[in-house]
Protein backbone atom coordinates (compact mmCIF):
# COMPACT_ATOMS: atom_id res chain seq x y z
CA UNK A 1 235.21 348.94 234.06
CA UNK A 2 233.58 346.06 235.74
CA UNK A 3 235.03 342.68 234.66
CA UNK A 4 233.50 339.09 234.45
CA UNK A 5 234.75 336.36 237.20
CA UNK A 6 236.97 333.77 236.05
CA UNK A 7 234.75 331.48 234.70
CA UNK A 8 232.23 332.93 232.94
CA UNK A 9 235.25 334.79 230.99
CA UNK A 10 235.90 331.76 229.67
CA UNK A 11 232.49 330.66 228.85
CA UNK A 12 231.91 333.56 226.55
CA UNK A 13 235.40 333.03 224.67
CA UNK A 14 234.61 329.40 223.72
CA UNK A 15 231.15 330.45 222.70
CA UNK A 16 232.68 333.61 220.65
CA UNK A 17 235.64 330.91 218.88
CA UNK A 18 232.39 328.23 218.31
CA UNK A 19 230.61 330.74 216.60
CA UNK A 20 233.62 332.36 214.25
CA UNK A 21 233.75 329.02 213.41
CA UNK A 22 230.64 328.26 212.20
CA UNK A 23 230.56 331.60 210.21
CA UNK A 24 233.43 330.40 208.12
CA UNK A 25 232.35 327.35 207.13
CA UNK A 26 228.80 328.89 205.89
CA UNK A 27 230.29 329.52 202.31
CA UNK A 28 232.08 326.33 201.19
CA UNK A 29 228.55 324.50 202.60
CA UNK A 30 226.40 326.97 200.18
CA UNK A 31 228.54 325.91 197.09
CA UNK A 32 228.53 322.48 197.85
CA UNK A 33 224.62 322.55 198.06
CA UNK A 34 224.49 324.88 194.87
CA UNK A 35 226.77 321.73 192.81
CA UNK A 36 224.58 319.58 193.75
CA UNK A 37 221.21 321.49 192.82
CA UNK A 38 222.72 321.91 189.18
CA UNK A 39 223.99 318.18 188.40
CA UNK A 40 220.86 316.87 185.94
CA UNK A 41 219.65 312.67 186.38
CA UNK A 42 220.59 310.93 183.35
CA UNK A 43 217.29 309.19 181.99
CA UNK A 44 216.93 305.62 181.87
CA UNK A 45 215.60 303.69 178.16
CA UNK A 46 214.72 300.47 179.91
CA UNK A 47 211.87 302.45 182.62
CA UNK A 48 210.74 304.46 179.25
CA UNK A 49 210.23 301.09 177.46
CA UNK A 50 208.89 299.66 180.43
CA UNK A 51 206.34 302.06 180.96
CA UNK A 52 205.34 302.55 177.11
CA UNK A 53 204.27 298.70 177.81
CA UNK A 54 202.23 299.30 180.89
CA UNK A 55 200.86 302.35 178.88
CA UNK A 56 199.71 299.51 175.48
CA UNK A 57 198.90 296.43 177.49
CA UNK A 58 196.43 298.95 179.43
CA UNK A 59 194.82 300.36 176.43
CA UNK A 60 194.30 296.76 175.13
CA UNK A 61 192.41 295.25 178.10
CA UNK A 62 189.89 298.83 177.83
CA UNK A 63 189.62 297.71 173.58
CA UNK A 64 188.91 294.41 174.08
CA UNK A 65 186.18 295.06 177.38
CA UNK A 66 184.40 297.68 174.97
CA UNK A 67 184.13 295.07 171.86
CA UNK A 68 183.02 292.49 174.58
CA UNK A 69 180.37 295.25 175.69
CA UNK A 70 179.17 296.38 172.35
CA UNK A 71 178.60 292.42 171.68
CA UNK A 72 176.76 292.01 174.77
CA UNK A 73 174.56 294.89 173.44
CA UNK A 74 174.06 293.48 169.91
CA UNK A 75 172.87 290.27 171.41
CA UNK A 76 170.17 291.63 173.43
CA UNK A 77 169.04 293.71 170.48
CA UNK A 78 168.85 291.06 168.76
CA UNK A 79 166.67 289.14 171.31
CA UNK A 80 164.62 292.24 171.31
CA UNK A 81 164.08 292.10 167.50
CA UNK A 82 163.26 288.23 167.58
CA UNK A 83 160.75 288.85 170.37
CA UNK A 84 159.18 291.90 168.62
CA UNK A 85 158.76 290.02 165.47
CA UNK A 86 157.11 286.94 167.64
CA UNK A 87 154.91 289.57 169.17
CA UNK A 88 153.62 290.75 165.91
CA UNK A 89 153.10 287.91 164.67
CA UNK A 90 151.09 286.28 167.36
CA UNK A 91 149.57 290.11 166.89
CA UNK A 92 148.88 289.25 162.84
CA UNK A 93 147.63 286.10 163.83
CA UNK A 94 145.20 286.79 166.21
CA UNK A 95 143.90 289.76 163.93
CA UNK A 96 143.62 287.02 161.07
CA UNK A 97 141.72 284.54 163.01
CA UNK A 98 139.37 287.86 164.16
CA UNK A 99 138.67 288.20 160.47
CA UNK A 100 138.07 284.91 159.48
CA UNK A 101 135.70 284.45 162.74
CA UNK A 102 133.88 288.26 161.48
CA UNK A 103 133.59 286.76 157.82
CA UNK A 104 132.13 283.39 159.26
CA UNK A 105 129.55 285.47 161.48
CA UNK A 106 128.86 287.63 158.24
CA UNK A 107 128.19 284.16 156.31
CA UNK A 108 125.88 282.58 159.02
CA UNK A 109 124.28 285.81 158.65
CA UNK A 110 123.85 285.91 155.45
CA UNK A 111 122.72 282.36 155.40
CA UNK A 112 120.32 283.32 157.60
CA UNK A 113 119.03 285.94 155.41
CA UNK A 114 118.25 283.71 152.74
CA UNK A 115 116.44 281.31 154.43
CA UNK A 116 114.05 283.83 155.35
CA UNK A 117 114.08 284.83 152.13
CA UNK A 118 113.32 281.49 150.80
CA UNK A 119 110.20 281.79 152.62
CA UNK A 120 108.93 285.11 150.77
CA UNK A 121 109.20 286.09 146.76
CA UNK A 122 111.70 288.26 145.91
CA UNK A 123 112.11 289.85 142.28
CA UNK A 124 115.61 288.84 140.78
CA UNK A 125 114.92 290.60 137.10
CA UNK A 126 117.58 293.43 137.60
CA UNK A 127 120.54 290.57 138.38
CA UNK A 128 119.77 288.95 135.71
CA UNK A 129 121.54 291.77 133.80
CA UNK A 130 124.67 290.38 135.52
CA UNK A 131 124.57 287.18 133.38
CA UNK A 132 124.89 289.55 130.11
CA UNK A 133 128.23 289.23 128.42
CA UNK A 134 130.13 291.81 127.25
CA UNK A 135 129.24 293.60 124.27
CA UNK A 136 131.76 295.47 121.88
CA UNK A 137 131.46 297.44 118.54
CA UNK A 138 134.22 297.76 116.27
CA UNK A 139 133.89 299.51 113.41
CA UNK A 140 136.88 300.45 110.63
CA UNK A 141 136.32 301.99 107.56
CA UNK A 142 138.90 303.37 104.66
CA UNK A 143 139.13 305.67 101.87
CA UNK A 144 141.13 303.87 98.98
CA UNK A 145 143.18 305.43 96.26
CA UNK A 146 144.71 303.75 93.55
CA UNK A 147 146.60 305.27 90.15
CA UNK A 148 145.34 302.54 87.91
CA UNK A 149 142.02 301.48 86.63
CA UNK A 150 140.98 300.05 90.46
CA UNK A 151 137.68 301.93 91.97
CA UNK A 152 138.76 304.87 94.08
CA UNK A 153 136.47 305.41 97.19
CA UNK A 154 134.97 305.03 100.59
CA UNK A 155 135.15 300.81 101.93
CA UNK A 156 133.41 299.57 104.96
CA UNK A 157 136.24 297.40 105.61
CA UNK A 158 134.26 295.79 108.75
CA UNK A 159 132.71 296.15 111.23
CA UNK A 160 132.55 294.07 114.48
CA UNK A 161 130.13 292.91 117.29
CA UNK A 162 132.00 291.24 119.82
CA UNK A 163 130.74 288.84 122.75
CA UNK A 164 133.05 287.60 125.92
CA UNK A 165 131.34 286.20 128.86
CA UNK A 166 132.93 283.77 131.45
CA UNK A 167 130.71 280.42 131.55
CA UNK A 168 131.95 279.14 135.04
CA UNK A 169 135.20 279.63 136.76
CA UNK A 170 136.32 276.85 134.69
CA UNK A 171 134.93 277.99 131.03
CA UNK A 172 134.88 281.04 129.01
CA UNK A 173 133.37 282.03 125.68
CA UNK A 174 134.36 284.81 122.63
CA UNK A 175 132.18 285.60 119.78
CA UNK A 176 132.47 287.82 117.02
CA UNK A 177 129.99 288.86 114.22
CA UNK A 178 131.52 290.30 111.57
CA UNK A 179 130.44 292.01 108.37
CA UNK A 180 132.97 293.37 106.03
CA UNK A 181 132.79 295.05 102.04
CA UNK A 182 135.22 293.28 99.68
CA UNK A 183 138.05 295.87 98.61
CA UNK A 184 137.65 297.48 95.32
CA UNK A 185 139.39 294.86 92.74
CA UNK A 186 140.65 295.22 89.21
CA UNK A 187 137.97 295.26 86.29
CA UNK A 188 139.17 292.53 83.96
CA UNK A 189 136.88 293.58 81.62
CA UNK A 190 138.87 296.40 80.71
CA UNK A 191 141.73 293.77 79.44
CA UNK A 192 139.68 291.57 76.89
CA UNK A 193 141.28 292.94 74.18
CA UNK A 194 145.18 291.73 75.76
CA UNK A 195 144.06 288.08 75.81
CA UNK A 196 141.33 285.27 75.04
CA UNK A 197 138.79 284.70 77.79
CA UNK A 198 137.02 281.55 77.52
CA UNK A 199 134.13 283.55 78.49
CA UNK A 200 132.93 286.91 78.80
CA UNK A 201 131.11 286.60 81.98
CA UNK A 202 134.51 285.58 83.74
CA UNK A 203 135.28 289.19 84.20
CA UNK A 204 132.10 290.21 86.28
CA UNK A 205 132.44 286.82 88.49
CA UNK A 206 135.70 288.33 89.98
CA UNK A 207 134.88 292.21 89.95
CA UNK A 208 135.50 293.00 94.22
CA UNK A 209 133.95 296.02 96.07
CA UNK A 210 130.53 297.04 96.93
CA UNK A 211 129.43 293.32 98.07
CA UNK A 212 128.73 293.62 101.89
CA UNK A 213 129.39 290.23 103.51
CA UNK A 214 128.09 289.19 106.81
CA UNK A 215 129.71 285.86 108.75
CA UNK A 216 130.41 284.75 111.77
CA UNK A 217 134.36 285.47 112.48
CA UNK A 218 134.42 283.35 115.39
CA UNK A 219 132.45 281.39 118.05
CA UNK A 220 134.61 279.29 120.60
CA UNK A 221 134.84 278.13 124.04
CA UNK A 222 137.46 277.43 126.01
CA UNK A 223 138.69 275.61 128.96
CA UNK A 224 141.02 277.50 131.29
CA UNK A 225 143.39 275.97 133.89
CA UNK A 226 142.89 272.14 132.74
CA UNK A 227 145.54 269.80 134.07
CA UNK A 228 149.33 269.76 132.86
CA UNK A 229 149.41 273.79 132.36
CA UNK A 230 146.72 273.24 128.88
CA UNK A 231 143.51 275.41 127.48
CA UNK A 232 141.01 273.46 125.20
CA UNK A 233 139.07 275.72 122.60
CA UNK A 234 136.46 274.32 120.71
CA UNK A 235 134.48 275.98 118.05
CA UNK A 236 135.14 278.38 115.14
CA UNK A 237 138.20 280.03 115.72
CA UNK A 238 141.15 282.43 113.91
CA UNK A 239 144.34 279.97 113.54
CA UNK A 240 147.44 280.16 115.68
CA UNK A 241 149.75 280.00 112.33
CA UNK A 242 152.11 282.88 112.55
CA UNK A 243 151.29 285.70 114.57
CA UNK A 244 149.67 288.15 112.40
CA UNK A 245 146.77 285.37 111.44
CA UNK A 246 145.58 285.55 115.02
CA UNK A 247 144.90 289.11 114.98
CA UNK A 248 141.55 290.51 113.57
CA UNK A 249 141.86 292.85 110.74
CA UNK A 250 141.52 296.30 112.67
CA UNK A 251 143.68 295.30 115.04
CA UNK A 252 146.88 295.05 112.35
CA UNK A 253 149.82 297.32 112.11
CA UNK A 254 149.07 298.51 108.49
CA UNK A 255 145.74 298.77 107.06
CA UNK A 256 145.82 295.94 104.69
CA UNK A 257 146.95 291.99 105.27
CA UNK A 258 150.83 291.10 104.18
CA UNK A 259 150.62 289.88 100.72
CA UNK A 260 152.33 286.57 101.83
CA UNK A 261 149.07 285.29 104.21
CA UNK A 262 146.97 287.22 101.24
CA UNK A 263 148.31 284.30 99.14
CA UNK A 264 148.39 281.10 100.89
CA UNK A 265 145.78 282.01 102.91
CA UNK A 266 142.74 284.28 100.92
CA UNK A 267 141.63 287.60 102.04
CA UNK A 268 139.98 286.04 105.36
CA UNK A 269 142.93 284.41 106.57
CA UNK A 270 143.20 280.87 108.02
CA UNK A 271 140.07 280.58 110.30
CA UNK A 272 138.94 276.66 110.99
CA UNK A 273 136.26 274.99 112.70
CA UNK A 274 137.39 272.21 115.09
CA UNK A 275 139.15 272.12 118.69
CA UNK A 276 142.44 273.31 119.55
CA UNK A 277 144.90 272.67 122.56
CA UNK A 278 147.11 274.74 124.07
CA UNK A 279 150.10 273.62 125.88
CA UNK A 280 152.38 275.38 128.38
CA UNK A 281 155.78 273.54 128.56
CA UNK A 282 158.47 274.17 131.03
CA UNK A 283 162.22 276.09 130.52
CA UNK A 284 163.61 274.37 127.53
CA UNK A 285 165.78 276.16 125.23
CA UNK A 286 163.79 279.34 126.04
CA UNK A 287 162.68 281.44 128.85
CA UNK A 288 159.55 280.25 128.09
CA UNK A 289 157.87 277.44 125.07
CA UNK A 290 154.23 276.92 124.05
CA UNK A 291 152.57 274.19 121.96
CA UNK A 292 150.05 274.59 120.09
CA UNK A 293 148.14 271.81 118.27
CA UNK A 294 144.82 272.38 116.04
CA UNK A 295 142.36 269.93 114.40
CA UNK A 296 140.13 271.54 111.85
CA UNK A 297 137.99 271.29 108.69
CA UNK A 298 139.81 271.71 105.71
CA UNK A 299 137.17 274.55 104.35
CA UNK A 300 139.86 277.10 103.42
CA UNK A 301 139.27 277.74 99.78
CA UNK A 302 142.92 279.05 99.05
CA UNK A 303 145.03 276.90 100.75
CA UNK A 304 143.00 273.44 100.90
CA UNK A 305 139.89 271.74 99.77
CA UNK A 306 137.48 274.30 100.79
CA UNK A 307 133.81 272.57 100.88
CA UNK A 308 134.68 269.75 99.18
CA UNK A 309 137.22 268.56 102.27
CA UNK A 310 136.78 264.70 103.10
CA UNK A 311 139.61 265.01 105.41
CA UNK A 312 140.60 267.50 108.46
CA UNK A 313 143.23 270.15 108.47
CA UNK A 314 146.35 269.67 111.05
CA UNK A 315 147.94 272.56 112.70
CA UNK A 316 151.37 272.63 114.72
CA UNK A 317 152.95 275.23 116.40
CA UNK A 318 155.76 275.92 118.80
CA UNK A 319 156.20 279.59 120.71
CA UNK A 320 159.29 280.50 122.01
CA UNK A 321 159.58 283.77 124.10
CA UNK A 322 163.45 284.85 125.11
CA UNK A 323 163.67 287.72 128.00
CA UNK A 324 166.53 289.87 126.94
CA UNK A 325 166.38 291.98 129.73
CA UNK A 326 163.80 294.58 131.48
CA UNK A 327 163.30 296.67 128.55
CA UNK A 328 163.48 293.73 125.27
CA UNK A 329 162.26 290.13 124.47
CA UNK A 330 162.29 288.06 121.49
CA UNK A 331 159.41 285.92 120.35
CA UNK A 332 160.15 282.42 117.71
CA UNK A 333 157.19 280.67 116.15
CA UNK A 334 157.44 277.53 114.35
CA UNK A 335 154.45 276.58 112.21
CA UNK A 336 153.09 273.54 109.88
CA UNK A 337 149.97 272.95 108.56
CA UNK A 338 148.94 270.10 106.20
CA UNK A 339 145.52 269.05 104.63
CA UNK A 340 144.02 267.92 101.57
CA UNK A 341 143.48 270.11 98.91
CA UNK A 342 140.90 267.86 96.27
CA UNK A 343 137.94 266.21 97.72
CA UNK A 344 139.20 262.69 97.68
CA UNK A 345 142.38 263.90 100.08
CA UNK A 346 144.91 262.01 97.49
CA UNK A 347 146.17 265.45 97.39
CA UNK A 348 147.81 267.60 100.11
CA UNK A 349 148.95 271.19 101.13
CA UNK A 350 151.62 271.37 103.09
CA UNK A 351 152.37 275.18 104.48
CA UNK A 352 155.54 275.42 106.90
CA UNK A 353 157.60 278.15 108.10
CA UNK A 354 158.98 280.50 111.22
CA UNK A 355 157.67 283.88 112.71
CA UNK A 356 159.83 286.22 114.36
CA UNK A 357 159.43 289.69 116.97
CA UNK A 358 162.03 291.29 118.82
CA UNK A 359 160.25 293.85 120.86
CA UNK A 360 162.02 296.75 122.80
CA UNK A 361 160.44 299.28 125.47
CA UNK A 362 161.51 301.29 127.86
CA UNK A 363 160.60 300.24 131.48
CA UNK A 364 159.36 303.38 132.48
CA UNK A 365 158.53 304.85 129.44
CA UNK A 366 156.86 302.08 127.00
CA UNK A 367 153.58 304.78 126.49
CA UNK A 368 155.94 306.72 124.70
CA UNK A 369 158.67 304.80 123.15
CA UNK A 370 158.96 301.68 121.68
CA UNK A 371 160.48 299.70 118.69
CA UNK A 372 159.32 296.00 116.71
CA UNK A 373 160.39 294.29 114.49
CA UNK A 374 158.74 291.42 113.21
CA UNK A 375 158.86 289.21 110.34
CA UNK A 376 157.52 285.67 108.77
CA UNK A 377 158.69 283.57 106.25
CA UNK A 378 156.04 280.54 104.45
CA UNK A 379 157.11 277.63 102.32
CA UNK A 380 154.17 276.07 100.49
CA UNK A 381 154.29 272.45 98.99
CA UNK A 382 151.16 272.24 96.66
CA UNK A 383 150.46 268.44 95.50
CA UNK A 384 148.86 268.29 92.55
CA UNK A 385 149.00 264.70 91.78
CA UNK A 386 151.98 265.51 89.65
CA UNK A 387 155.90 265.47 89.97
CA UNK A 388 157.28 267.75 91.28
CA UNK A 389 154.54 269.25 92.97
CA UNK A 390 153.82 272.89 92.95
CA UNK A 391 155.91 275.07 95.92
CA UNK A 392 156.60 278.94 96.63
CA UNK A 393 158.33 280.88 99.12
CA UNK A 394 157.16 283.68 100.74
CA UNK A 395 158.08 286.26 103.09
CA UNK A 396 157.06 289.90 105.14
CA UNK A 397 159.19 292.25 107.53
CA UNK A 398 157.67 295.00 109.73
CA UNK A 399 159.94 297.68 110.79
CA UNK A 400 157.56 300.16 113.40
CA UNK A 401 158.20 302.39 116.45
CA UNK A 402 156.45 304.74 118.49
CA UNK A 403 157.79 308.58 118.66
CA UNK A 404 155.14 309.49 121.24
CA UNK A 405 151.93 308.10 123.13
CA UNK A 406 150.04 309.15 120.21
CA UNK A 407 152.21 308.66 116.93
CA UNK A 408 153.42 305.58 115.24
CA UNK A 409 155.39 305.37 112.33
CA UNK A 410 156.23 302.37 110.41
CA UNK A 411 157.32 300.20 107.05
CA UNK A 412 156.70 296.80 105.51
CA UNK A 413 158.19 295.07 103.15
CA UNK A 414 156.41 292.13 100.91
CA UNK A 415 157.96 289.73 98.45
CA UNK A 416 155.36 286.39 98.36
CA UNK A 417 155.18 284.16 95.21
CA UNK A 418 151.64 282.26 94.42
CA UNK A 419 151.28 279.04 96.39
CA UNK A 420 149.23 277.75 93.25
CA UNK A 421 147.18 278.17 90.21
CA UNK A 422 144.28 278.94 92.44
CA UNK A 423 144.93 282.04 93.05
CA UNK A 424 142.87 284.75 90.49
CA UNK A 425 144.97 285.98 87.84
CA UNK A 426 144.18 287.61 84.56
CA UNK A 427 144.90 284.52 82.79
CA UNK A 428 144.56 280.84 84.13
CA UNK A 429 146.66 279.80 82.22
CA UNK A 430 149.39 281.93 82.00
CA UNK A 431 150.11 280.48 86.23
CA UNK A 432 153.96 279.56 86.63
CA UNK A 433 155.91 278.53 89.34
CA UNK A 434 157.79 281.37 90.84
CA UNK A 435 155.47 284.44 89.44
CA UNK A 436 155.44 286.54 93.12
CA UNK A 437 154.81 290.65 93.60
CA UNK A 438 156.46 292.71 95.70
CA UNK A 439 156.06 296.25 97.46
CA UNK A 440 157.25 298.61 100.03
CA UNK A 441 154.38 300.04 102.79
CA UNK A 442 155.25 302.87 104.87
CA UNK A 443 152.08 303.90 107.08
CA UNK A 444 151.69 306.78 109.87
CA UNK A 445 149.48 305.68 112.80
CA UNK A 446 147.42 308.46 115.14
CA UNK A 447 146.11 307.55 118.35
CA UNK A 448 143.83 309.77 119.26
CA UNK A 449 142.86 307.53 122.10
CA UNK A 450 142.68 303.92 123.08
CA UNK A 451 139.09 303.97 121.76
CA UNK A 452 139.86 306.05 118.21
CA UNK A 453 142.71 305.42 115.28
CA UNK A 454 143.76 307.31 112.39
CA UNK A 455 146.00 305.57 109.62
CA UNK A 456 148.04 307.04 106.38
CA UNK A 457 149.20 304.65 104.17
CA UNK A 458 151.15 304.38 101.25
CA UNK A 459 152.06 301.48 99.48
CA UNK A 460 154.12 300.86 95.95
CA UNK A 461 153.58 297.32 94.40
CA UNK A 462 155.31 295.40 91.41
CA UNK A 463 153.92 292.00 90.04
CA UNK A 464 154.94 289.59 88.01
CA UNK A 465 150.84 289.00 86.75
CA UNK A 466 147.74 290.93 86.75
CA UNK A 467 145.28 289.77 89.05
CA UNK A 468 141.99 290.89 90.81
CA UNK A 469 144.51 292.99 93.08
CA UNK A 470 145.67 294.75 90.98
CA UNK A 471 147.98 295.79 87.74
CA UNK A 472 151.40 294.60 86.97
CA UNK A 473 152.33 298.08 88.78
CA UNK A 474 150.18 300.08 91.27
CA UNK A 475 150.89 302.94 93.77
CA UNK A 476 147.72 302.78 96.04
CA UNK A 477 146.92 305.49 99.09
CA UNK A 478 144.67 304.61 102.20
CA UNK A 479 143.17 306.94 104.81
CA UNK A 480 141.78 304.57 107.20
CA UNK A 481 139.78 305.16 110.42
CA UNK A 482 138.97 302.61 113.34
CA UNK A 483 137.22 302.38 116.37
CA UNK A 484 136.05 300.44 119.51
CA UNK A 485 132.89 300.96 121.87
CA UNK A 486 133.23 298.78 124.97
CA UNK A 487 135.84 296.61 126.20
CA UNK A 488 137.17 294.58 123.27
CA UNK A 489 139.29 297.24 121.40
CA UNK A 490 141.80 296.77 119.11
CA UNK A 491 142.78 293.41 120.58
CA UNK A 492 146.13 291.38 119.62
CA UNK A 493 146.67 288.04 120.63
């Protein structure tokens, strides 16, 4: 066996010892590293907090950039908008001025025209048609039904030619020819035996029906727009007392007049030949107030002097209309009248009172439902050169609604006392203070159209006196028919 020298003998050994070494110590180094991989860091609340902060104070700066973004973005859009609007204006504008340039061209050429034409006859005839007013007939006519001894039949209760034309932008005028048959009255003939008559003719002076009467209704102008919100009319006109007086007779809820105008009034109602003035006032007490102020003859034979007036008639009257809402108003009328009653005007009427209409319809349905009710109540003061003087009270309700477009149903309710011994009653003398009738009206209204009307009525009256109206007691029937060629209709006022 062949040994190492000396020295390198040793050399190994060391390196052998070095390396047994190292070998040994190998394990207690791989524990020491595996302790140390398994310890866990304990966690720190301050850093947490610390970076929960950083985390909130970031999101807050990105928040309050976008609101400063979406504000710069609103303002511009607004700038946009101002500047579009500008734009079409100045666009508006220009098209405007365009126009008015076109129409001033069409004008000058127009102007043009007619001085050539000037120079050369032209026909005009077919214009003149232009200056034609309008033209209306109305016609209504009744079949009349009583139980007692009043004539049953057919009555041409009137018929109507009506005339509107505008005078001038500033003017306009109404006329209306009329021409009516007197409804079929009592025979007091028939009564003799019940009581003296001073004469025997008396009876056939006051028999009604069959007389066909032709007058002039009324014939006014009036002045539109005048200064301080007024209209002027001047002529021959239906009075503004009440509501119901204004209206013509076709143009009335029932078919006959409420008994209460019957009496203070006459069968024609209060119609007057003078000027009247209209007055618009501002807000007062209602949503909106009228005045209404009317000088006329005193011609009516009921209620004044008739032709033997020597002094005019006064008229006052204040409208009050209340908007309740979209679908309701309410309409107040205050009325007085005052005139003489005798031909030397020592003697006066005085007639006062209110009028009232509460009016409901639907918005969007007033065609096919709707509800009034309207009343008016009249105080007469009668001077006969006596004390006290004679007076009455009188009053009339209307309850009506509609069901449909076409149908109307409706009731009215009279109780009027006699303003005075005027006033035809079987006896003269047997007039009283106080003596009144009453009665009860329901009445079905068909509409076939705006231009045609069909009318049932029934009516039940009870009087204190018998007059050329009628019996004590009376149940009466009317089948009544109206209509209206050309543009007047069934007007209301």
């Amino acid at each position: 066996m062949k040994t190492l020298p000396g020295p390198h003998r040793n050399s190994w050994i060391l390196i052998l010892v070095a390396l047994a070494l190292v070998l040994g110590s190998l394990p207690a180094y791989a524990q020491t590293q595996d302790a140390q991989a398994t310890e866990k860091p304990t966690p720190d609340p301050t850093d947490a907090i610390r970076r929960l902060e950083e985390r909130l104070q970031v999101l807050e700066e990105t928040y309050q950039r976008q609101i400063r973004e979406l504000q710069e973005q609103l303002i511009e859009l607004e700038e946009q908008v101002v500047a579009s609007q500008e734009v079409r204006q100045d666009e508006d504008l220009e098209a405007l001025l365009a126009e008015a340039e076109e129409l001033t061209a069409d004008e000058q050429r127009k102007e043009e025209l007619a001085a050539e034409q000037r120079d050369t006859f032209v026909g005009r005839e077919r214009t003149q048609q232009a200056l034609n007013p309008e033209l209306s007939f109305v016609g209504d006519f009744s079949y009349d039904w009583s139980e007692s001894d009043i004539k049953n039949g057919f009555v041409m209760r009137g018929v109507e030619i009506a005339l509107q034309a505008p005078l001038d932008p500033y003017t306009r005028f109404k006329g209306f020819l009329a021409g009516h048959q007197e409804p079929f009255g009592f025979p007091f003939q028939d009564h003799e035996e019940e009581g003296d008559h001073e004469e025997a003719d008396h009876a056939e002076e006051h028999e009604h029906g069959g007389e066909i009467g032709v007058n002039i209704e009324e014939a006014y102008m009036e002045w539109v727009a005048l200064p301080l919100h007024t209209r002027l009319q001047v002529g021959k006109f239906r009075q503004q007392y009440g509501t119901l007086n204004r209206w013509h007779r076709h143009a009335l809820p029932s078919v006959d007049t409420p008994f209460a105008l019957q009496h203070v009034f006459g069968h024609e109602g209060l119609v007057g030949l003078g000027i009247g003035l209209d007055w618009q006032l501002g807000k007062l007490w209602a949503t909106s107030n009228s005045l209404t102020l009317q000088v006329t003859n005193a011609d009516n034979p009921v209620a004044f002097a008739g032709s033997d007036w020597n002094d005019p008639a006064f008229l006052l009257r204040h409208t009050g209309f209340f908007e309740l809402g979209p679908d309701s108003y309410f309409d107040l009328g205050l009325n007085w009248t005052r005139g003489p009653n005798t031909k030397t005007g020592n003697e006066k009427t005085d007639i006062y009172g209110f009028d009232f209409a509460y009016v409901w319809e639907p918005t969007n349905r007033a065609r096919y439902r709707n509800l009034e009710f309207r009343g008016e109540y009249i105080h007469t003061n009668y001077d006969t050169g006596d004390t006290p003087s004679i007076s009455s009270d009188s009053y009339y309700a209307y309850l009506y609604g509609r069901l449909s477009r076409r149908w109307i149903v409706g009731l009215r309710y009279d109780n009027a006392e006699l303003p005075g011994f005027r006033y035809e009653i079987y006896d003269p003398e047997d007039f009283r203070e106080g003596l009144k009738d009453t009665g009860w009206t329901p009445f079905l209204t068909y509409w076939q159209s705006e231009f045609v009307r069909l009318r049932l009525q029934y009516q039940r009256i009870d009087r204190d006196f018998i007059s050329s109206r009628g019996p004590k007691t009376d149940n009466r029937l009317w089948l009544q028919v109206t209509f209206a060629a050309g543009p007047h209709k069934h007007e209301t006022y």
